[in-house]
Protein backbone atom coordinates (compact mmCIF):
# COMPACT_ATOMS: atom_id res chain seq x y z
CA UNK A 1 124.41 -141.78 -3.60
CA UNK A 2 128.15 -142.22 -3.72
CA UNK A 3 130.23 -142.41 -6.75
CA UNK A 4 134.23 -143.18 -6.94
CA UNK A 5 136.24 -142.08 -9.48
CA UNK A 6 139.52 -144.30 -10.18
CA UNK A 7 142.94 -141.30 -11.84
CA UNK A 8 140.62 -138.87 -13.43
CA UNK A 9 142.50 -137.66 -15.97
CA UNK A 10 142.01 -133.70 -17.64
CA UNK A 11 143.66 -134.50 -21.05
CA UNK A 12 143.81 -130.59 -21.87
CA UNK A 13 143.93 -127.60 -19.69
CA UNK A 14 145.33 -124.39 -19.14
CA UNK A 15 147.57 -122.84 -16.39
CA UNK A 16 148.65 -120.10 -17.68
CA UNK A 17 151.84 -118.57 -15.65
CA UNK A 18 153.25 -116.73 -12.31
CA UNK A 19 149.81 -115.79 -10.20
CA UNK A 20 147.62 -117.09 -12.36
CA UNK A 21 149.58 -120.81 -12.21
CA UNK A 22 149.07 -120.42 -8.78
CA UNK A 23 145.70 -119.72 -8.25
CA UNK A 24 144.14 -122.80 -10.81
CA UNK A 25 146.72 -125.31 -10.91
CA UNK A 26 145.93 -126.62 -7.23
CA UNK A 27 142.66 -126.62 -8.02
CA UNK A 28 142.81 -129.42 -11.09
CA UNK A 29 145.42 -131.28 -8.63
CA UNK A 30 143.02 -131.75 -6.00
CA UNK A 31 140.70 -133.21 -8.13
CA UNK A 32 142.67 -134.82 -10.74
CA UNK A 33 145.14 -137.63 -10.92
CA UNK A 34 147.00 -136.00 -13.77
CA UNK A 35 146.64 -132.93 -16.85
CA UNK A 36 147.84 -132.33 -20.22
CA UNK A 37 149.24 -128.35 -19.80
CA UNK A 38 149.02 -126.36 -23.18
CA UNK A 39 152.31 -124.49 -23.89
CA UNK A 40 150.89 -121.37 -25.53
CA UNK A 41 152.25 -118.91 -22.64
CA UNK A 42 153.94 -115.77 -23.26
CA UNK A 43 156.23 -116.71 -25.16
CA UNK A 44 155.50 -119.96 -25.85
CA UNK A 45 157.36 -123.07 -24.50
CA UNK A 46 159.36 -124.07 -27.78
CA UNK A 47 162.88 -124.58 -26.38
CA UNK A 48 164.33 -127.23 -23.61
CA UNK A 49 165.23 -124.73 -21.19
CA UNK A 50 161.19 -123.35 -21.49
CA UNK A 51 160.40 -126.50 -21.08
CA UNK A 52 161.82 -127.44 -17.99
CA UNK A 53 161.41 -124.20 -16.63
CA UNK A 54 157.48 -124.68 -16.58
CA UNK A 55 157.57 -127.81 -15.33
CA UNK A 56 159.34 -126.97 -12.42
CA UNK A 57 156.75 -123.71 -11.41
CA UNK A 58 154.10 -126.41 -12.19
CA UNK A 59 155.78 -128.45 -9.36
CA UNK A 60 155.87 -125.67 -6.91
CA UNK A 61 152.45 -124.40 -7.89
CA UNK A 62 150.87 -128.29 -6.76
CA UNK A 63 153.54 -129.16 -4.25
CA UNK A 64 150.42 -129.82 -1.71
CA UNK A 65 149.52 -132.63 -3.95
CA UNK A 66 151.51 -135.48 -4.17
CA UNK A 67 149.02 -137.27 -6.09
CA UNK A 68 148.91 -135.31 -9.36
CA UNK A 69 151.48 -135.26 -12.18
CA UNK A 70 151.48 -132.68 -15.19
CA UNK A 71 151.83 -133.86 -18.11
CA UNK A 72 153.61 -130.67 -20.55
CA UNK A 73 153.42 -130.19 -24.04
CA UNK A 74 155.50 -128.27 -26.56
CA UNK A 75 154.52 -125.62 -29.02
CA UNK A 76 154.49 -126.80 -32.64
CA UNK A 77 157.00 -125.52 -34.61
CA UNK A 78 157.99 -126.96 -38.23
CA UNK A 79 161.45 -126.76 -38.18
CA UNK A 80 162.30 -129.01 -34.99
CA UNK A 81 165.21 -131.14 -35.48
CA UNK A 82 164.85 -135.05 -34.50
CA UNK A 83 167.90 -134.64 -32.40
CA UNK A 84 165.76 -131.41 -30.63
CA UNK A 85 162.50 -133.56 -30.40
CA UNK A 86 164.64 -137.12 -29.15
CA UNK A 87 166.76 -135.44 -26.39
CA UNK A 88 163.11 -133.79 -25.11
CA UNK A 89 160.79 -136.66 -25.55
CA UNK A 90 160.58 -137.78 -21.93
CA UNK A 91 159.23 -134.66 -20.61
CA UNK A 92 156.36 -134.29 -22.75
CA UNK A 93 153.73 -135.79 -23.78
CA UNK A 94 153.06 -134.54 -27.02
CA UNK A 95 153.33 -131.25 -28.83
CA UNK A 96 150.58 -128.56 -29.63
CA UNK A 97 149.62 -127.09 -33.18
CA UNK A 98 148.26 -124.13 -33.58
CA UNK A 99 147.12 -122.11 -36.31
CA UNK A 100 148.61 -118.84 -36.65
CA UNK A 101 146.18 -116.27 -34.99
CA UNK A 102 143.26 -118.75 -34.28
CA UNK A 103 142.88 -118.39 -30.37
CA UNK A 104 144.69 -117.25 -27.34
CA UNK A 105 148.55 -116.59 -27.36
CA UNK A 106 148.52 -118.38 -30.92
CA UNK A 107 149.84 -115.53 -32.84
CA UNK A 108 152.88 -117.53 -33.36
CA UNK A 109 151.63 -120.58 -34.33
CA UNK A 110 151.74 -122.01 -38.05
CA UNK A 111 151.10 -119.87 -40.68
CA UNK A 112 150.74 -122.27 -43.50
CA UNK A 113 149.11 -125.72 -42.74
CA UNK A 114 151.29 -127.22 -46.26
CA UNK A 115 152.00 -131.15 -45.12
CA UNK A 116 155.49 -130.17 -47.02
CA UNK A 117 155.74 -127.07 -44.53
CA UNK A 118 154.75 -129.37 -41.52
CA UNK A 119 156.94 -132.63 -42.55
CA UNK A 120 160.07 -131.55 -40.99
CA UNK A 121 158.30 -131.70 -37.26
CA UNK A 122 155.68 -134.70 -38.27
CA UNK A 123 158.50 -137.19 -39.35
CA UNK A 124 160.43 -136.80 -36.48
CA UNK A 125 157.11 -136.72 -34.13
CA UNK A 126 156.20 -140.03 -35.85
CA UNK A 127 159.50 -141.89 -35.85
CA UNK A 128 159.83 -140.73 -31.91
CA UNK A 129 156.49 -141.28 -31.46
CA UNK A 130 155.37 -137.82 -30.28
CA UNK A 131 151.51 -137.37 -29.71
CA UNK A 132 150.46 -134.40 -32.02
CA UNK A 133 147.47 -132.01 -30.78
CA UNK A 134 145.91 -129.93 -32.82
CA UNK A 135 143.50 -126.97 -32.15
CA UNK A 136 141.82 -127.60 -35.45
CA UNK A 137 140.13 -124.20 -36.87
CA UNK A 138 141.36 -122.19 -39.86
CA UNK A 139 140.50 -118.54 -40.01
CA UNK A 140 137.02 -118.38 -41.83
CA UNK A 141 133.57 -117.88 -40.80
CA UNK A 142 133.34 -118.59 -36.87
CA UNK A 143 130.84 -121.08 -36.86
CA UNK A 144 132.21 -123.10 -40.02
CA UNK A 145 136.25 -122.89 -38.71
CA UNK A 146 136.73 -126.66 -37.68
CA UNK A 147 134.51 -127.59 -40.59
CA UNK A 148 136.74 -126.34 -43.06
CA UNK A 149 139.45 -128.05 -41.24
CA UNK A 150 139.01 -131.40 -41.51
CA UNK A 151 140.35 -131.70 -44.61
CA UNK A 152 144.08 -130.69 -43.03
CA UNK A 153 143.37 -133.40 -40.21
CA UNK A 154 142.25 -135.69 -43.19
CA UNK A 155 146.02 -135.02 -44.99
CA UNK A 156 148.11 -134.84 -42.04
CA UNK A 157 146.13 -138.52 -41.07
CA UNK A 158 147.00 -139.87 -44.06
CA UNK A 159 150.67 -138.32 -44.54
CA UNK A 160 151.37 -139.84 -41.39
CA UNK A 161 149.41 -142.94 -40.15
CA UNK A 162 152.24 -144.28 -37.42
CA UNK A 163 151.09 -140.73 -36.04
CA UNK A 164 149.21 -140.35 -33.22
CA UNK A 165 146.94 -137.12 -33.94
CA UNK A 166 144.24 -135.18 -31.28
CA UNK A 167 141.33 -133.48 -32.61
CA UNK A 168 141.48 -131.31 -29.81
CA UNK A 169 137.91 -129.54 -28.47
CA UNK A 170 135.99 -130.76 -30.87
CA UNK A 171 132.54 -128.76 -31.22
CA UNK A 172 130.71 -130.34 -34.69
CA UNK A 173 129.27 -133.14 -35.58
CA UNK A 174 131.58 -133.34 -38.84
CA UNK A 175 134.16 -133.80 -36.26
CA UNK A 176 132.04 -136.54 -34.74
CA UNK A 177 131.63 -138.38 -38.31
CA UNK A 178 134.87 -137.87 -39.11
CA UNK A 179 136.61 -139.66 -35.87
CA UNK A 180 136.36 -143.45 -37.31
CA UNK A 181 137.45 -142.56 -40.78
CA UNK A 182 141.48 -143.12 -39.87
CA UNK A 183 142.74 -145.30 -37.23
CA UNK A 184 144.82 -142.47 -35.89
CA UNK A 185 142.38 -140.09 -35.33
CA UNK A 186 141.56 -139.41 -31.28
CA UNK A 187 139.31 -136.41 -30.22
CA UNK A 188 139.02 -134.36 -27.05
CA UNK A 189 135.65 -132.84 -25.69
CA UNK A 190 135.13 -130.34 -23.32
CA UNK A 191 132.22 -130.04 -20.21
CA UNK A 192 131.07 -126.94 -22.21
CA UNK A 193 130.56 -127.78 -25.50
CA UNK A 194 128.60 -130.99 -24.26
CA UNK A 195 125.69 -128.38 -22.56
CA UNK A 196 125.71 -125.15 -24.19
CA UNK A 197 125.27 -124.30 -27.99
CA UNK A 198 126.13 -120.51 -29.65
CA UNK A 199 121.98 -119.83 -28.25
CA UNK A 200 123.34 -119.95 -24.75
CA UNK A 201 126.23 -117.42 -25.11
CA UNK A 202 124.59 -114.92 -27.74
CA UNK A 203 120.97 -115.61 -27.90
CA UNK A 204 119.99 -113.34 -25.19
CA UNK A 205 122.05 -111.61 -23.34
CA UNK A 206 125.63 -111.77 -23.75
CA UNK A 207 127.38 -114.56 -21.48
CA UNK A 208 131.16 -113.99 -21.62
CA UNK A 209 131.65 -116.61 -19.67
CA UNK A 210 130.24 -119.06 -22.03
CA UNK A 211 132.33 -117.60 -24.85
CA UNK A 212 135.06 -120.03 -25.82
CA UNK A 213 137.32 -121.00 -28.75
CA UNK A 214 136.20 -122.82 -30.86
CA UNK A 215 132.90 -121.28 -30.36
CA UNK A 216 129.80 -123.66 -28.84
CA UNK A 217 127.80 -124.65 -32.12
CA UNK A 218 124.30 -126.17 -32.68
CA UNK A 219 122.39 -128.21 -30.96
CA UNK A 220 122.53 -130.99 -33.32
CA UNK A 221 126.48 -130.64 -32.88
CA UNK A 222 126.32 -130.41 -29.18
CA UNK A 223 123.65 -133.75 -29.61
CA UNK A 224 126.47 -135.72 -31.55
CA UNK A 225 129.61 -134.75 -28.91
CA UNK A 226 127.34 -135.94 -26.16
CA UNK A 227 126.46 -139.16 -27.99
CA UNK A 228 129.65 -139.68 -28.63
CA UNK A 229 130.65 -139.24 -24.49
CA UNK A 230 128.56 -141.10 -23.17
CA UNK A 231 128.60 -143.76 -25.10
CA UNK A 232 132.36 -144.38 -24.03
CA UNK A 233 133.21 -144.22 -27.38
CA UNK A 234 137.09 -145.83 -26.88
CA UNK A 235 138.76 -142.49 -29.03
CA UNK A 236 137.41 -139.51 -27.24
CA UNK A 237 138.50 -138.51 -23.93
CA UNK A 238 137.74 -135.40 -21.82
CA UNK A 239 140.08 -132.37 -22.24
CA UNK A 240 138.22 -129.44 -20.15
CA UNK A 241 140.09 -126.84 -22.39
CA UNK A 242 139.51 -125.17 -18.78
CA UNK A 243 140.86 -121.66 -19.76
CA UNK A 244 140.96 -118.99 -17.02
CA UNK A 245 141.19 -115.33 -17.26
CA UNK A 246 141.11 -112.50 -14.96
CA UNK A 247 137.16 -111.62 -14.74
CA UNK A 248 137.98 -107.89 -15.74
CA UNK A 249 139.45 -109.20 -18.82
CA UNK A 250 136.39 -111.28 -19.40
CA UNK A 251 133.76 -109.05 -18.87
CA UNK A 252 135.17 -106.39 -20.88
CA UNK A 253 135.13 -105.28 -24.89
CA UNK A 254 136.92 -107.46 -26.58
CA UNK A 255 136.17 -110.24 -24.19
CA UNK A 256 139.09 -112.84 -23.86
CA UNK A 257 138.03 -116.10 -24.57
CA UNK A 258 137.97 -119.47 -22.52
CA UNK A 259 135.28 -121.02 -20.29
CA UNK A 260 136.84 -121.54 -16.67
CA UNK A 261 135.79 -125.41 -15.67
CA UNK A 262 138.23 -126.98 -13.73
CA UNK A 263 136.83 -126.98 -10.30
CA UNK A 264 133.15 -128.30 -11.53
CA UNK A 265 134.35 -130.08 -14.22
CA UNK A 266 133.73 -134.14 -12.33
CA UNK A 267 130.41 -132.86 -10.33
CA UNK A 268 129.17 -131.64 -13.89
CA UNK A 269 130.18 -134.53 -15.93
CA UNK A 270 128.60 -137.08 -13.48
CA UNK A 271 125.29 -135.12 -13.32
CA UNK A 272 125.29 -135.32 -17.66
CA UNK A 273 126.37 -139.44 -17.45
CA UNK A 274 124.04 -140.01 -14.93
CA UNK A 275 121.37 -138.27 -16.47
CA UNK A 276 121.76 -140.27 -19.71
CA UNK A 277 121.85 -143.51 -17.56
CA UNK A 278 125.55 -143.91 -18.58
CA UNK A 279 127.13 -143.58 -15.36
CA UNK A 280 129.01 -147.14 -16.34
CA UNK A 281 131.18 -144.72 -19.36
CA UNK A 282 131.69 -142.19 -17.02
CA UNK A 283 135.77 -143.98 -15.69
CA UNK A 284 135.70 -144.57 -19.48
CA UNK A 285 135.40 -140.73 -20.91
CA UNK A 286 137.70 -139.23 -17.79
CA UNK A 287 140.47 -141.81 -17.39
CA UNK A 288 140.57 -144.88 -19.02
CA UNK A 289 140.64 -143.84 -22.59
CA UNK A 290 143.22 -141.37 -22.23
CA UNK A 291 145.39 -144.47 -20.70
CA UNK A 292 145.20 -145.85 -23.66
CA UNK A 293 145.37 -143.53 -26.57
CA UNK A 294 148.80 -141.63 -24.86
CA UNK A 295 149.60 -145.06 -23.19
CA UNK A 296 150.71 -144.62 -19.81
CA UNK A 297 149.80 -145.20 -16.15
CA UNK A 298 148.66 -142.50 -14.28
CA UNK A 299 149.02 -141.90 -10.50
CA UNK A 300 146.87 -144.23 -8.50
CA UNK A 301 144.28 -141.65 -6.88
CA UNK A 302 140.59 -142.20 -6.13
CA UNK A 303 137.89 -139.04 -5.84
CA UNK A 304 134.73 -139.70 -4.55
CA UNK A 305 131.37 -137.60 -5.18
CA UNK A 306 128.22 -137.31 -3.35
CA UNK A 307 125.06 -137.02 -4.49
CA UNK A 308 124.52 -133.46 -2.52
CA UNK A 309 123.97 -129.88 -3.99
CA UNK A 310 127.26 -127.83 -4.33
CA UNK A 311 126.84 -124.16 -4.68
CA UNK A 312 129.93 -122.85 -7.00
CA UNK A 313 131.14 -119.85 -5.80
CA UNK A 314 131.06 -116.29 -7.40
CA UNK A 315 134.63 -116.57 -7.97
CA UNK A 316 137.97 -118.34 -7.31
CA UNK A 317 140.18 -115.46 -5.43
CA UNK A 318 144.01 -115.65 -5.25
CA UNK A 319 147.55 -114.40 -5.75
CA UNK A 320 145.82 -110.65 -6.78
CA UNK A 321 143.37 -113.05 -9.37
CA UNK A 322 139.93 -113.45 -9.70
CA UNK A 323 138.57 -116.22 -12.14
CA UNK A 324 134.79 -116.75 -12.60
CA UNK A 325 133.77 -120.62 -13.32
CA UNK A 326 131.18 -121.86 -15.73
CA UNK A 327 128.02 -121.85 -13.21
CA UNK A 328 129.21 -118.88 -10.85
CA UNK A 329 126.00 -118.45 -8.11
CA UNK A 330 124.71 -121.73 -9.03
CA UNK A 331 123.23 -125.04 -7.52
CA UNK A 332 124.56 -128.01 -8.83
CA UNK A 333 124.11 -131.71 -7.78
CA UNK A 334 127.13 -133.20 -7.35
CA UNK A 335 129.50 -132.54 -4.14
CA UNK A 336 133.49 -133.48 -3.99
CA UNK A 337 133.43 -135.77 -0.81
């Protein structure tokens, strides 16, 4: 069995920087016709010269592939000027909330989630119109963080309706409900949280590489995000939230969090769709959404899977890095042609 992909499309991932950039970028460029980055490096990309800085050691990082564009992001911060946010527009594609202190590198994100703190940013973002992504958790009780925050996306939503707004990751089924309550509400998922629930990283023994932000939920969660997917629902689109980290730093106290997809991500998502006989919202969920929620044309690029069993290595080794991937030492049914 042979199936063809038409601009797959990875509509949130992380590089990181320097070796790290190296090692995973060319491996979402072979497969991938283009990827929202997320700008929460070290320090994060919040000026122009950041900005272009990262784009260009993008560029050199996926020279080999001609046929993949980056797509870059800003950090939110909520005192950018229109002028700031107009002169940068055409090299991103949106910007990046973050709550302050809520996951990786997001120490500096936004303390107080006030619409009258955030306006500044959000008027400009909406006049210019500026894509806004949000990692939506506050800094309660793990399992009830994106709960409690849909009443923020539910303000921000209605503060701003000419405002394009990402529910990024989305892990709960009050995420789910809450999708077609506001015409400018869009939603990521990740490969993860469609498969595993909190049973699979904690029940037993301890999986760090299952253990993500925002954390995998219940199954009746997990149920509604994969409902939602395969039904090629036309405001969700796949964001891997592919997050890599050196193994030692994974498999260590205080275990760094961020499930490490990228090169299974397509084999993985074909064997779910075709498992739920939805093969026909598979272009749907990786590409054609995402078209047209940001609105653009991505590079023409076509990636074709066999039905044939792929064991996924141990590791990905590079540039003094070693990553381990969500199914490390395992068969899986799908095979990059």
């Amino acid at each position: 069995m042979t199936l063809r992909l038409s601009s797959p499309l990875d509509m949130h991932i992380h590089f990181r920087d320097e070796e790290m950039l190296k090692l995973v970028a060319p491996l979402t460029a072979k497969t991938f016709s283009g990827a929202l980055i997320m700008p929460n490096l070290v320090p994060p990309i919040t000026t122009k010269e950041a900005l272009l800085s990262y784009i260009k050691r993008i560029k050199e990082a996926t020279k080999e592939q001609a046929d993949f564009e980056a797509f870059v992001t800003l950090f939110f911060q909520a005192d950018y000027s229109y002028e700031f946010l107009e002169d940068i527009k055409d090299s991103i594609i949106g910007i990046k909330l973050y709550p302050a202190g809520v996951t990786t590198n997001s120490e500096t994100g936004v303390s107080s989630m006030d619409i009258n703190v955030l306006r500044p940013t959000l008027e400009s973002m909406s006049k210019l119109g500026i894509p806004l992504c949000v990692h939506g958790e506050t800094n309660g009780f793990v399992m009830d963080r994106e709960k409690e925050f849909m009443p923020i996306y539910e303000s921000i939503a209605s503060a701003f309706p000419d405002l394009t707004i990402i529910m990024e990751h989305i892990t709960t089924k009050a995420a789910v409900d809450l999708l077609d309550k506001y015409p400018n509400l869009y939603a990521t998922i990740t490969l993860q949280h469609l498969i595993i629930t909190l049973d699979d990283v904690a029940g037993g023994m301890l999986k760090p590489h299952l253990f993500c932000k925002p954390i995998a939920k219940r199954p009746e969660d997990r149920d509604a995000l994969l409902h939602l997917a395969i039904s090629g629902h036309p405001k969700v689109m796949f964001g891997s939230d592919s997050a890599p980290h050196p193994k030692h730093k994974k498999e260590a106290c205080g275990c760094a969090a961020g499930v490490f997809t990228a090169p299974i991500a397509l084999q993985v998502l074909a064997q779910i769709f075709e498992d739920n006989n939805a093969l026909d919202n598979l272009d749907k969920f990786i590409s054609l959404n995402a078209r047209k929620i940001y609105k653009f044309t991505p590079i023409e690029k076509t990636i074709t899977l066999i039905k044939k069993d792929f064991s996924v290595p141990s590791s990905y080794d590079g540039f003094n890095q070693t990553v381990v991937p969500m199914f490390a030492n395992e068969s899986i049914p799908w095979s990059l042609k």
